[in-house]
Protein backbone atom coordinates (compact mmCIF):
# COMPACT_ATOMS: atom_id res chain seq x y z
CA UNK A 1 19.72 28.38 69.92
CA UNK A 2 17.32 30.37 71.90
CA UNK A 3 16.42 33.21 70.15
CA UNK A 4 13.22 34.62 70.63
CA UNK A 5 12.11 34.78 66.95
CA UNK A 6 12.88 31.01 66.68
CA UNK A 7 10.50 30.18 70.09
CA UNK A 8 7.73 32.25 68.60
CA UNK A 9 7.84 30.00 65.60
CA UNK A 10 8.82 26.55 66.33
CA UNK A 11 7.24 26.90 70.04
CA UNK A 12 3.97 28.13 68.07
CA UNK A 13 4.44 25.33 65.69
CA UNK A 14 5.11 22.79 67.86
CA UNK A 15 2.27 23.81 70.39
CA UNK A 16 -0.10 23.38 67.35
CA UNK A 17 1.44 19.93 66.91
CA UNK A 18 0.71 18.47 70.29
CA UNK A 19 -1.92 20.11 72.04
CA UNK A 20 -4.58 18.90 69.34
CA UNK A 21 -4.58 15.50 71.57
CA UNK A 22 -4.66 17.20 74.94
CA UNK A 23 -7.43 15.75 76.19
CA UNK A 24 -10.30 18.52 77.80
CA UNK A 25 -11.58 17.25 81.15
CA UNK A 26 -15.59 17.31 82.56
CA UNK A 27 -15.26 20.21 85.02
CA UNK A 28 -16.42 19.21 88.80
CA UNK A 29 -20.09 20.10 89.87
CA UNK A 30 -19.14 21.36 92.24
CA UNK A 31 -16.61 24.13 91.45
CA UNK A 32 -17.17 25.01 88.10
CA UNK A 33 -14.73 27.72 86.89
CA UNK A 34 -12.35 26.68 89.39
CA UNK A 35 -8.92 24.87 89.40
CA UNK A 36 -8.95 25.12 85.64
CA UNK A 37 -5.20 26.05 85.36
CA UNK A 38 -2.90 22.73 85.54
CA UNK A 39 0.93 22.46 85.56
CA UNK A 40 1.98 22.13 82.05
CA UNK A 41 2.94 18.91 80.85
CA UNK A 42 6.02 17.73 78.83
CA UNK A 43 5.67 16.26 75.67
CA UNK A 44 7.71 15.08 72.92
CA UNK A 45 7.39 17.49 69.79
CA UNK A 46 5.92 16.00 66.71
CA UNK A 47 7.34 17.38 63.74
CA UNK A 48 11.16 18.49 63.58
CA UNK A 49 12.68 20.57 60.69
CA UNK A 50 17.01 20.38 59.60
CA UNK A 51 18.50 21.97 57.05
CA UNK A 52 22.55 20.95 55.96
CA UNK A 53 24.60 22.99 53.69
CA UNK A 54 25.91 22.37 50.55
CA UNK A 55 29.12 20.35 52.37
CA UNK A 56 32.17 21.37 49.78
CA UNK A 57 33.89 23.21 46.75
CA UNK A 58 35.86 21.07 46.54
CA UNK A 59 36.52 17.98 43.65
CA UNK A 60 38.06 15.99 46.59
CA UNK A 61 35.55 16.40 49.05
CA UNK A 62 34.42 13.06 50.83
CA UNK A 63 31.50 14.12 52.81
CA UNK A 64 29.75 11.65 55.55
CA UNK A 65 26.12 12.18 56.99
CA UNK A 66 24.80 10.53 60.38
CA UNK A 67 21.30 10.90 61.31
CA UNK A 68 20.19 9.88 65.03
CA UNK A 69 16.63 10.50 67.08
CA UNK A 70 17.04 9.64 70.63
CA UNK A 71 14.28 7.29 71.90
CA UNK A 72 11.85 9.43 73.86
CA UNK A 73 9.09 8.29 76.13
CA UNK A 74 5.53 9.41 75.13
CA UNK A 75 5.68 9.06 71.29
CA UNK A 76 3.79 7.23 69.05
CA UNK A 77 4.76 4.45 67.01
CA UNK A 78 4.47 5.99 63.97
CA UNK A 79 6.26 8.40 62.02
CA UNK A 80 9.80 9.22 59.66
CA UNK A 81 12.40 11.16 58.69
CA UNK A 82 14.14 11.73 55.61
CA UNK A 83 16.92 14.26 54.33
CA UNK A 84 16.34 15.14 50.62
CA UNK A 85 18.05 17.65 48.45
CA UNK A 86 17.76 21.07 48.14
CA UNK A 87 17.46 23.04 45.02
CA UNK A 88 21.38 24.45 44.14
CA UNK A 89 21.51 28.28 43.52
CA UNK A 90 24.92 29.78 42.50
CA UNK A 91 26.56 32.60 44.89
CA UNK A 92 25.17 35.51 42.15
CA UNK A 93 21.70 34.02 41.58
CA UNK A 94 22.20 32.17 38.11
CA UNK A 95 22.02 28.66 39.27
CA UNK A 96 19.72 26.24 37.20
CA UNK A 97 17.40 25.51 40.70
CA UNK A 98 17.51 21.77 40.19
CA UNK A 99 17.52 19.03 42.94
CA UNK A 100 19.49 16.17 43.64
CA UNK A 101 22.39 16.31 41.53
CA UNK A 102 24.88 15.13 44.07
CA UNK A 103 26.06 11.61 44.56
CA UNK A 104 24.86 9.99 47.37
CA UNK A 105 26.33 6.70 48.49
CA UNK A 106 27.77 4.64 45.18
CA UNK A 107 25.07 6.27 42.53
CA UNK A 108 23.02 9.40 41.40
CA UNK A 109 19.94 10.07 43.86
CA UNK A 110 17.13 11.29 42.04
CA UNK A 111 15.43 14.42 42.77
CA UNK A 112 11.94 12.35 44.48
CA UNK A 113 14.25 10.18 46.59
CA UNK A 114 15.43 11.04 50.30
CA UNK A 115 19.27 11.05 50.58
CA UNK A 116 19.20 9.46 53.98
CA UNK A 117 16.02 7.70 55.48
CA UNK A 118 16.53 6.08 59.29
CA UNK A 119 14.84 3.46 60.17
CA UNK A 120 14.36 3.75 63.61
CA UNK A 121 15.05 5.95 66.24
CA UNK A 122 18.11 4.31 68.91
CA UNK A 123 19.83 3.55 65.63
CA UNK A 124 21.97 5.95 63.72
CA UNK A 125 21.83 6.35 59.81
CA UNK A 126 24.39 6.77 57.21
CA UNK A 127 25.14 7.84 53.97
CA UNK A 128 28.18 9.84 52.07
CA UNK A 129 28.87 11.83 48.91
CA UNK A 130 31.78 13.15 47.34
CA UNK A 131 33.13 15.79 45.10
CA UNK A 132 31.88 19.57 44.68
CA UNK A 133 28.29 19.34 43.43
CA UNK A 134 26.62 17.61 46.31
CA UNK A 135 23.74 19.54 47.20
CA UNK A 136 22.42 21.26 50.42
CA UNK A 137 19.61 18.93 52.44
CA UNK A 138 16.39 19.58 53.69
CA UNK A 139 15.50 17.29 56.36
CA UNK A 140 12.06 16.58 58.03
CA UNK A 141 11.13 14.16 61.26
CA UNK A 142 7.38 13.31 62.38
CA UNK A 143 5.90 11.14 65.33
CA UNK A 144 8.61 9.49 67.19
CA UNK A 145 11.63 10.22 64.79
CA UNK A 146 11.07 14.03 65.80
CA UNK A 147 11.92 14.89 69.32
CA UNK A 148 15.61 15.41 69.70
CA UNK A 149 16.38 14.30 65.72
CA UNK A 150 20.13 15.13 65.11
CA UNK A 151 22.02 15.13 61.78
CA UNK A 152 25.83 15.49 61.56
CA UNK A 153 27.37 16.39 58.06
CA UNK A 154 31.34 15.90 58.19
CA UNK A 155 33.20 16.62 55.32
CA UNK A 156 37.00 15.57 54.74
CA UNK A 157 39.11 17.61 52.03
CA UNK A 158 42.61 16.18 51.50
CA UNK A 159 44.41 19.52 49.90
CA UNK A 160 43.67 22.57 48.76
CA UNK A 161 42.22 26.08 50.45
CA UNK A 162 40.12 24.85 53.58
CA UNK A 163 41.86 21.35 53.51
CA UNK A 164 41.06 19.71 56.49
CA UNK A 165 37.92 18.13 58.37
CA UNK A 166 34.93 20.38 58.16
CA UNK A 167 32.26 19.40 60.45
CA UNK A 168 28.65 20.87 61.02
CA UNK A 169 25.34 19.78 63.04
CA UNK A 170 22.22 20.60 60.69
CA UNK A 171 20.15 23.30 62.20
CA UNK A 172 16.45 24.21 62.00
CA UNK A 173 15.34 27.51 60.53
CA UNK A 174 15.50 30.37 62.03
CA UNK A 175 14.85 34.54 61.44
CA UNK A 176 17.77 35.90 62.54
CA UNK A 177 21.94 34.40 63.27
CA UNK A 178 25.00 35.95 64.49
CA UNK A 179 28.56 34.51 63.32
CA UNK A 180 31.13 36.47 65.20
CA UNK A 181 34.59 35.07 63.95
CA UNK A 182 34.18 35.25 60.08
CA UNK A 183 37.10 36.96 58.00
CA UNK A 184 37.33 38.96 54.04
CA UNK A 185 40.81 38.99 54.83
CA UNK A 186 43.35 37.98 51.49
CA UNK A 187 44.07 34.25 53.43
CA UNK A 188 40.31 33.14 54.14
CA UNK A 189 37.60 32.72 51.76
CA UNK A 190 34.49 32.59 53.41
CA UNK A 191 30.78 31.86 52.31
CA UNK A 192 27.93 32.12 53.69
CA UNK A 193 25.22 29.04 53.08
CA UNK A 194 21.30 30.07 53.69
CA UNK A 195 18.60 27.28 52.50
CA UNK A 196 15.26 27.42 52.84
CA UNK A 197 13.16 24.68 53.43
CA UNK A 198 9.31 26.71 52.77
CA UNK A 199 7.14 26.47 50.06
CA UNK A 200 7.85 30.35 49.48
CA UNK A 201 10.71 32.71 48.68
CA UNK A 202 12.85 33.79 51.62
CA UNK A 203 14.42 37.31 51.55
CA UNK A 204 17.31 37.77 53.49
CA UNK A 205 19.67 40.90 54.98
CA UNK A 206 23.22 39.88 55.66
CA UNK A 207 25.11 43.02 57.69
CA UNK A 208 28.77 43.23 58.22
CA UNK A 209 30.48 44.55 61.36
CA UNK A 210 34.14 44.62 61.65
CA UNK A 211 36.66 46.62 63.93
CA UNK A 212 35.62 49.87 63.04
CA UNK A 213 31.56 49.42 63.33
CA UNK A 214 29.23 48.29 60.00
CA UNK A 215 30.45 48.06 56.76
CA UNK A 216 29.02 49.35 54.04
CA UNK A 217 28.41 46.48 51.36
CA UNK A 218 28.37 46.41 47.82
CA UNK A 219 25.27 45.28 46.71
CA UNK A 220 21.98 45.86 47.70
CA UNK A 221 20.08 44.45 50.51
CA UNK A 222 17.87 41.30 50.02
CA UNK A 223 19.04 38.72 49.22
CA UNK A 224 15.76 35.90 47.81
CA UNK A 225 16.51 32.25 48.57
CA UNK A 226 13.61 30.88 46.19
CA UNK A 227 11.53 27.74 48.06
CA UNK A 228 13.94 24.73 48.38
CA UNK A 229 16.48 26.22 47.53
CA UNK A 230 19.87 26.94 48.80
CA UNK A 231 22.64 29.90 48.14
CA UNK A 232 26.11 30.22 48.94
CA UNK A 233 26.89 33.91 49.39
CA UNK A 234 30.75 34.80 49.37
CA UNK A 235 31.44 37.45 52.12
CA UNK A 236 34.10 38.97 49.83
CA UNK A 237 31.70 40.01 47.63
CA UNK A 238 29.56 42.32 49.49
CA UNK A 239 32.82 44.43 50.16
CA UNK A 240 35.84 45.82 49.28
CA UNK A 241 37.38 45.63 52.73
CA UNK A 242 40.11 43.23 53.72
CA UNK A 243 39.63 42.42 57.75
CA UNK A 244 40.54 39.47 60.02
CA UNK A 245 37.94 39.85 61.84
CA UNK A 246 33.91 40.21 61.21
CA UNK A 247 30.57 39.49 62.90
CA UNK A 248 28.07 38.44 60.16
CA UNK A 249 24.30 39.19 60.89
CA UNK A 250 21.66 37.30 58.86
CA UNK A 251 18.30 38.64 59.83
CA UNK A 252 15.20 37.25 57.27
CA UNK A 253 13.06 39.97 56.38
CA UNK A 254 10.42 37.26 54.94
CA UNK A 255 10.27 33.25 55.20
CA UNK A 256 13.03 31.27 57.25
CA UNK A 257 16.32 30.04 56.22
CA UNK A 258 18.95 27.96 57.65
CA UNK A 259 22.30 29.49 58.22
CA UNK A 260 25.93 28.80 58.70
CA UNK A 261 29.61 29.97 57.51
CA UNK A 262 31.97 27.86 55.75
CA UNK A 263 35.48 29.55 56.40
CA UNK A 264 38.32 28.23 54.17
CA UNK A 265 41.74 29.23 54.94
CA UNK A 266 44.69 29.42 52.26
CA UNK A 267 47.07 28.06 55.30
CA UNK A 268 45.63 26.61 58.39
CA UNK A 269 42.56 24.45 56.76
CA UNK A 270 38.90 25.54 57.47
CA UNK A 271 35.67 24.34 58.85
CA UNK A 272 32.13 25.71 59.68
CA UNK A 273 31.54 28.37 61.78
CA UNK A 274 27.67 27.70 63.60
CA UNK A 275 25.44 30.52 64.65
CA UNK A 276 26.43 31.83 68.16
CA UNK A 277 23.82 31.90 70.48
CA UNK A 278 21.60 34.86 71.22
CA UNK A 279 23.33 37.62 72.78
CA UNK A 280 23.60 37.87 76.40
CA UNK A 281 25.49 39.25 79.16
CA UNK A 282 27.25 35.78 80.49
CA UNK A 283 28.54 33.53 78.04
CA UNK A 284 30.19 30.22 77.77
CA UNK A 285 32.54 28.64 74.85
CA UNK A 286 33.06 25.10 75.46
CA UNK A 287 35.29 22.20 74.79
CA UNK A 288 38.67 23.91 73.89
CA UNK A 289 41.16 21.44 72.89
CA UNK A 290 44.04 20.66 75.43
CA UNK A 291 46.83 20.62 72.57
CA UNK A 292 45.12 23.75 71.06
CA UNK A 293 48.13 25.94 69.81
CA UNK A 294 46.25 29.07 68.89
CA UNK A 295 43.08 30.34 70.41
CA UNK A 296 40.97 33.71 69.54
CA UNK A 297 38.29 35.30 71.17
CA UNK A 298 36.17 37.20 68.20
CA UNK A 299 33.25 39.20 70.34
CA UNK A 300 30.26 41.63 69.17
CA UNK A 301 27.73 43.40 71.16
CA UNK A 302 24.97 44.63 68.81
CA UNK A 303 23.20 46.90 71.56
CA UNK A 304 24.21 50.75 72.22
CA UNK A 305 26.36 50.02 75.12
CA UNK A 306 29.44 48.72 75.28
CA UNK A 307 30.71 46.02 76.83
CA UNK A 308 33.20 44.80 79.24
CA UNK A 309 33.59 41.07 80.55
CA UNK A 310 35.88 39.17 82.90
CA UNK A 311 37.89 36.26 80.63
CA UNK A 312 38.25 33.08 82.48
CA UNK A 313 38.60 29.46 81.58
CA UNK A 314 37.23 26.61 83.80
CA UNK A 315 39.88 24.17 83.60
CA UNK A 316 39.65 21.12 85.48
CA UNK A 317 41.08 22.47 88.70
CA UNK A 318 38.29 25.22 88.28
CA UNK A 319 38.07 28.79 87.32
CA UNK A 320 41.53 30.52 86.02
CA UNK A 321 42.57 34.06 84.30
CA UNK A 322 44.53 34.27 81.65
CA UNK A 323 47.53 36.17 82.01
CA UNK A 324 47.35 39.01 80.14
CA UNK A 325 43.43 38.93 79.01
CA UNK A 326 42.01 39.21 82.11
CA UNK A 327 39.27 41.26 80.37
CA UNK A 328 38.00 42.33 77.28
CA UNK A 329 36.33 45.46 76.45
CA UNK A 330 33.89 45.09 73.40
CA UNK A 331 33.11 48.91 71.96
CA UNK A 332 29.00 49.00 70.64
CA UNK A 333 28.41 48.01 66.95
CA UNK A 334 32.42 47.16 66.27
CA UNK A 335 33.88 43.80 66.76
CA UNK A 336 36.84 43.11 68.82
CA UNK A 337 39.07 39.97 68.81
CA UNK A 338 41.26 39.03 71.52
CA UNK A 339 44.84 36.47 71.25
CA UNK A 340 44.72 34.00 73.90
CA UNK A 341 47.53 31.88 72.25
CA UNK A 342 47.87 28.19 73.68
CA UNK A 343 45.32 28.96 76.79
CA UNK A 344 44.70 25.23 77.99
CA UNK A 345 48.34 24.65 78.11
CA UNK A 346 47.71 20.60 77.83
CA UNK A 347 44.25 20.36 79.93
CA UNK A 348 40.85 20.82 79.12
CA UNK A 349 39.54 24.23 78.71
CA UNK A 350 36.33 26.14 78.09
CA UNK A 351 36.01 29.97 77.95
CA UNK A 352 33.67 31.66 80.24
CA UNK A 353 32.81 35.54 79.84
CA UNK A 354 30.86 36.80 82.30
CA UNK A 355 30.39 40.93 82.88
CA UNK A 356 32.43 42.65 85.04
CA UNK A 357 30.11 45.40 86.09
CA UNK A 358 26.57 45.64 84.12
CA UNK A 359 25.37 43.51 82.00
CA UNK A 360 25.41 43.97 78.01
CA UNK A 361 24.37 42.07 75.82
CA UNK A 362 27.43 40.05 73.54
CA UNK A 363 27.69 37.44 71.28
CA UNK A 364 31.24 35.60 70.59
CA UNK A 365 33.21 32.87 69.22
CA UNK A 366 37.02 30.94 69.46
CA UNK A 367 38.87 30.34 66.25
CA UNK A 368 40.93 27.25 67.21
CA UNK A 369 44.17 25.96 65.76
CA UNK A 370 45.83 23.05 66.22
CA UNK A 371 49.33 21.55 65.02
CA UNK A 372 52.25 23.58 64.06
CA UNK A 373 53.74 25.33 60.68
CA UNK A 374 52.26 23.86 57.60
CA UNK A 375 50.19 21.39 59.82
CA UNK A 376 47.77 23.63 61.21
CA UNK A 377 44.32 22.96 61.50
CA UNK A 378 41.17 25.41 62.23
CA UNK A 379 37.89 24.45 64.28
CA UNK A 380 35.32 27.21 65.63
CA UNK A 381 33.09 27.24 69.28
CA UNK A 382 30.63 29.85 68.89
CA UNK A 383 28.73 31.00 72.66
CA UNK A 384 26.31 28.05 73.05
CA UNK A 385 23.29 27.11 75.25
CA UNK A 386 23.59 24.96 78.11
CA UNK A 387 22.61 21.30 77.40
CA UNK A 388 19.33 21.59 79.42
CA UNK A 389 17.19 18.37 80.04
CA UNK A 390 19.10 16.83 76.78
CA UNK A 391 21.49 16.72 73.87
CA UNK A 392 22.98 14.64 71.67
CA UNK A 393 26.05 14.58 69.06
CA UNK A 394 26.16 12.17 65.90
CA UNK A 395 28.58 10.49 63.89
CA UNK A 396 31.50 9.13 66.90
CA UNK A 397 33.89 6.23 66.50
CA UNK A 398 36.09 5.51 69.54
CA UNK A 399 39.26 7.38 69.72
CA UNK A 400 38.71 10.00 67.16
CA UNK A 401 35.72 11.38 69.80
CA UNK A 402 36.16 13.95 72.72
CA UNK A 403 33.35 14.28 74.59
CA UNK A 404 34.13 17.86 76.97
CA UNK A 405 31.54 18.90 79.47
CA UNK A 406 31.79 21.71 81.58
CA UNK A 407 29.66 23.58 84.78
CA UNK A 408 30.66 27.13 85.24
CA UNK A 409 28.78 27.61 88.30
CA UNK A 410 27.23 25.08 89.93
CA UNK A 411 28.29 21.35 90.79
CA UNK A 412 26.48 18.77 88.37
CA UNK A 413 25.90 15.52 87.29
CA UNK A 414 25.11 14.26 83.84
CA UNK A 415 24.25 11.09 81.98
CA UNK A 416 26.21 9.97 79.13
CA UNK A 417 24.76 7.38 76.61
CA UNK A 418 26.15 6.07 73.90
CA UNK A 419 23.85 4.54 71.34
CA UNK A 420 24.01 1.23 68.99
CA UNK A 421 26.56 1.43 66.02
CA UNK A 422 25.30 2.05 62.42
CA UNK A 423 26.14 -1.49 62.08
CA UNK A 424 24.85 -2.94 65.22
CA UNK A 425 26.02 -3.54 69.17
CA UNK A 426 23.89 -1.94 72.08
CA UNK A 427 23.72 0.95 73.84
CA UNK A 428 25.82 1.41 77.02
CA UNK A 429 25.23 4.24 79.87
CA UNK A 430 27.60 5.99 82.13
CA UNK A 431 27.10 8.76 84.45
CA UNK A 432 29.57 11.57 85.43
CA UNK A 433 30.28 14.86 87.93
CA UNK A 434 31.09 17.82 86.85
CA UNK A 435 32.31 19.87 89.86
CA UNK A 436 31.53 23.96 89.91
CA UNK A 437 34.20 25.41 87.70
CA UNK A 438 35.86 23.21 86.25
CA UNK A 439 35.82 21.41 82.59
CA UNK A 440 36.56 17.67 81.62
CA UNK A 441 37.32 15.48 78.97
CA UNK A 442 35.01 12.16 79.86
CA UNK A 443 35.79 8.71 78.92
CA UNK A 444 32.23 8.77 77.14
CA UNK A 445 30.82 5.01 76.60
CA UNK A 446 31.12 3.51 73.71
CA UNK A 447 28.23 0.83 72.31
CA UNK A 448 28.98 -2.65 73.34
CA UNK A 449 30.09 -5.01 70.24
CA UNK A 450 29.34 -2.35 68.26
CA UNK A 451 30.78 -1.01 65.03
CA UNK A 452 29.88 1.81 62.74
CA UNK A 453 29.40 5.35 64.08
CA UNK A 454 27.29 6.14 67.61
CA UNK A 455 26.02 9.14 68.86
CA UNK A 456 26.46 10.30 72.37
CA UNK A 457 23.51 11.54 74.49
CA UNK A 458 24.09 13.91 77.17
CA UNK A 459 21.35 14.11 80.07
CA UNK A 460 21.27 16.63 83.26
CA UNK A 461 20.90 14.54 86.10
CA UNK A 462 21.19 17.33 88.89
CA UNK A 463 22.76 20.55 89.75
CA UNK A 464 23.67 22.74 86.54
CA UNK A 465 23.84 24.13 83.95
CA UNK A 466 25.57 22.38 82.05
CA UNK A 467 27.80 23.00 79.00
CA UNK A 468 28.99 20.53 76.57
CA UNK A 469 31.23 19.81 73.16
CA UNK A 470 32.31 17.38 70.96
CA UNK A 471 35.39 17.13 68.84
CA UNK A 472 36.31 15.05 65.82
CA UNK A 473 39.66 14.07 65.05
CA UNK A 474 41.15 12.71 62.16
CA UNK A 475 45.38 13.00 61.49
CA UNK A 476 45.67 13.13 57.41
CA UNK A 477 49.66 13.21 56.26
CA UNK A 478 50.43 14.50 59.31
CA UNK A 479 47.56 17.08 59.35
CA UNK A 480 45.76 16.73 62.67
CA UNK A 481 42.24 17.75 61.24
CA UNK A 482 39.47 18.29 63.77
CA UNK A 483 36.06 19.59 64.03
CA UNK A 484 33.94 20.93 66.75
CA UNK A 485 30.46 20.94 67.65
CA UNK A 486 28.55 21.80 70.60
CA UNK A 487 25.75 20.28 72.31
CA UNK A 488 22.99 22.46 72.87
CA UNK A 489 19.49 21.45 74.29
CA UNK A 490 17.56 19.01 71.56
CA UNK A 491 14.18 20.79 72.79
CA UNK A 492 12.43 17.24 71.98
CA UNK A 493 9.93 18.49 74.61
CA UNK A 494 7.63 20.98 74.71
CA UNK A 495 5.59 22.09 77.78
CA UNK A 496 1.66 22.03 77.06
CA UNK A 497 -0.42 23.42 79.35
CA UNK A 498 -3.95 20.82 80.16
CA UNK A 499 -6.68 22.73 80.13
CA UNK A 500 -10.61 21.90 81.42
CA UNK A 501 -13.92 22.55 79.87
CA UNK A 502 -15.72 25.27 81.53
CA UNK A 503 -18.93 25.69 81.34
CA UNK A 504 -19.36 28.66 83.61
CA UNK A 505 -17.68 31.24 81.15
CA UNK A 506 -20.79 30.88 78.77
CA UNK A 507 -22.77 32.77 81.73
CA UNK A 508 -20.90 35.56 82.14
């Protein structure tokens, strides 16, 4: 994510982090006070903050978690990362606050003991849980466990509301999110999970937009996530209103949280919906799957203006329109959805929304269904950021992985790697081109002689930008669950300007 809030704070924090060993250079005697302005250099970040949701309701839940850092040049040799939990608080507040009363692995983790600790970075971690009181996680990663630190939760719930796989990449805190695709309707139960990781209490505004413009809730604003602590708040519960469609705002009036929405559907299963990214004028949803059945386009501009924006998918032939949503005109403050039924008719798709006159800002998402009748599944692509100089995905095994990269503009090529298993093998390498246009499923690597999970690393070689996804699959009496994540940039680097002693400005 890209927000702004979110670069004043972890750019700030991270800045602290490394520029205290920038070294400071003797100026030249001759030209003192000049040339003291270098190119920035790029280092690897130092400290690295995740936060998972509580992963299930349900009694049946089985709930996998894969932590991975990708090795980065330039860090030190020391340094860790550990997930622990997270205080539980109930939906209305009355929860006891006490840690660690999931099970992790085949025991009880106490509260003082991380869930998941790796060992190394190049190596992915595991551990599992199961039932409905596993806790949320708060995760932290120093020295060379911290630039590009990834942590998948995947959850697997045989029956029930929301049965399915439900999959989510842990995010860092943030001020503000945007969910465009969440639902109150009588089908869905929806909830959304905020956790904060800070020493202090985190108060929190969650806003409701549907098709007619904000909804009015029904309780007061402020909602106070005490320190490590996390709260599931059930959307149907701030109103009275019934509607498909909804764009959830989360802005944090004080503190940080982490934020996502877990959507549970009486009929077609469930998963998480992640933040979309910031809003913006040009958009891009990737990693739509061929055999989708059912795609919708949920879309929200939160500015005065409204919107309108040209609908095409980058196949990989190139750019297409869809008959009969060529565009799609987004009215100011109201959210509008959009049917674009089976869209990839058997190829690989992504969405890509760009405006057809001026620009205005918009943030969106896909609600994806796959399977037919009572075998439906549901996976969601919020708008993402392009994969920029890195990102990785956790938690693949073989067959049940589709890796789907896309370039909506420009020609590009990108390097693949897939990592050592959980349980051993080595890493293997491939690289790939992605012409202007168009979207494709790669034949990602896989580790050699490995077993366990991997994760996949996605580089930018040349040309750009880049977009990329990943879907899990997993076919449960005849259920073809699936999840969906995408691959944003890891921002394990962080550009830190050198600076040089100057003498001369102690004369003027």
């Amino acid at each position: 994510m890209k927000r702004t809030t979110l670069s004043l704070i972890a750019g700030t924090a991270a800045l602290a982090a490394v520029t205290a060993f920038a070294a400071l250079d003797a100026p030249a005697a001759s030209s003192a006070g000049a040339g003291t302005a270098k190119a920035a250099a790029e280092l690897p970040v130092e400290r690295t903050s995740l936060l998972c949701p509580a992963p299930s309701v349900s009694d049946i839940a089985d709930t996998s978690y894969t932590s991975f850092t990708p090795v980065t040049q330039g860090t030190t040799g020391a340094g860790k990362a550990e997930l622990r939990s997270a205080a539980e608080q109930s939906a209305d507040g009355t929860g006891d606050g006490t840690a660690g009363k999931g099970k992790t692995g085949k025991g009880k983790k106490k509260a003082d003991a991380p869930v998941l600790a790796p060992k190394a970075p190049g190596t992915p971690a595991t551990g599992d849980t199961s039932g409905a009181d596993a806790p949320a996680l708060v995760g932290t990663a120093d020295g060379k466990f911290a630039p590009g630190w990834t942590v998948q939760e995947t959850t697997a719930v045989a029956a029930g509301t929301g049965r399915g796989l439900l999959g989510v990449a842990c995010t860092a805190p943030d001020t503000e999110f945007w969910f465009p695709g969440a639902a109150t309707s009588a089908d869905r139960t929806d909830y959304v999970h905020l956790t904060n990781p800070d020493d202090s209490a985190a108060v929190v505004d969650i806003e409701l937009y549907g098709k007619n413009g904000a909804i009015k809730s029904a309780v007061g604003d402020g909602f106070t996530i005490p320190p490590h602590a996390s709260k599931p708040v059930l959307l149907s519960t701030l109103t009275d209103e019934r509607q498909t469609d909804l764009t959830v705002h989360v802005s944090v009036r004080s503190g940080r949280v982490g934020a996502a929405v877990q959507a549970l559907d009486d009929k077609v299963g469930g998963d998480w919906l992640a933040a979309a990214d910031d809003p913006a004028g040009s958009l891009v949803l990737p990693g739509i799957p061929k055999d989708a059945t059912d795609v919708r386009l949920i879309a929200f501009t939160p500015g005065d203006a409204d919107a309108d924006l040209k609908v095409r998918l980058a196949s990989p032939g190139g750019l297409i329109t869809p008959a009969g949503n060529e565009t799609l005109h987004v009215k100011s403050g109201m959210t509008t959805a959009a049917d674009l039924g089976a869209v990839t008719r058997g190829e690989a798709g992504s969405l890509v929304l760009t405006p057809t006159d001026r620009s205005v800002p918009v943030v969106a998402a896909l609600r994806v269904v796959r399977g037919k009748g009572a075998k439906q599944e549901t996976a969601f692509i919020p708008a993402t950021a392009p994969v920029g100089t890195r990102a990785t995905a956790a938690d693949n095994s073989g067959k049940s992985t589709t890796l789907s990269v896309t370039a909506p503009t420009t020609t590009a090529t990108v390097k693949v790697t897939a990592s050592a298993g959980s349980e051993g093998g080595a890493p293997a390498t491939k690289t790939y081109t992605i012409k202007a246009g168009t979207t494709q499923d790669i034949a990602a690597p896989a580790p050699s002689s490995g077993k366990g999970t991997y994760a996949l690393t996605v580089e930018t070689v040349s040309g750009g930008p880049v977009y990329a996804a990943r879907t899990l699959a997993a076919t449960e009496a005849g259920v073809p669950g699936f999840t969906i994540q995408t691959l944003p940039s890891d921002r394990g680097l962080v550009a830190v300007p050198e600076a040089d002693e100057d003498l001369a400005v102690l004369q003027k």
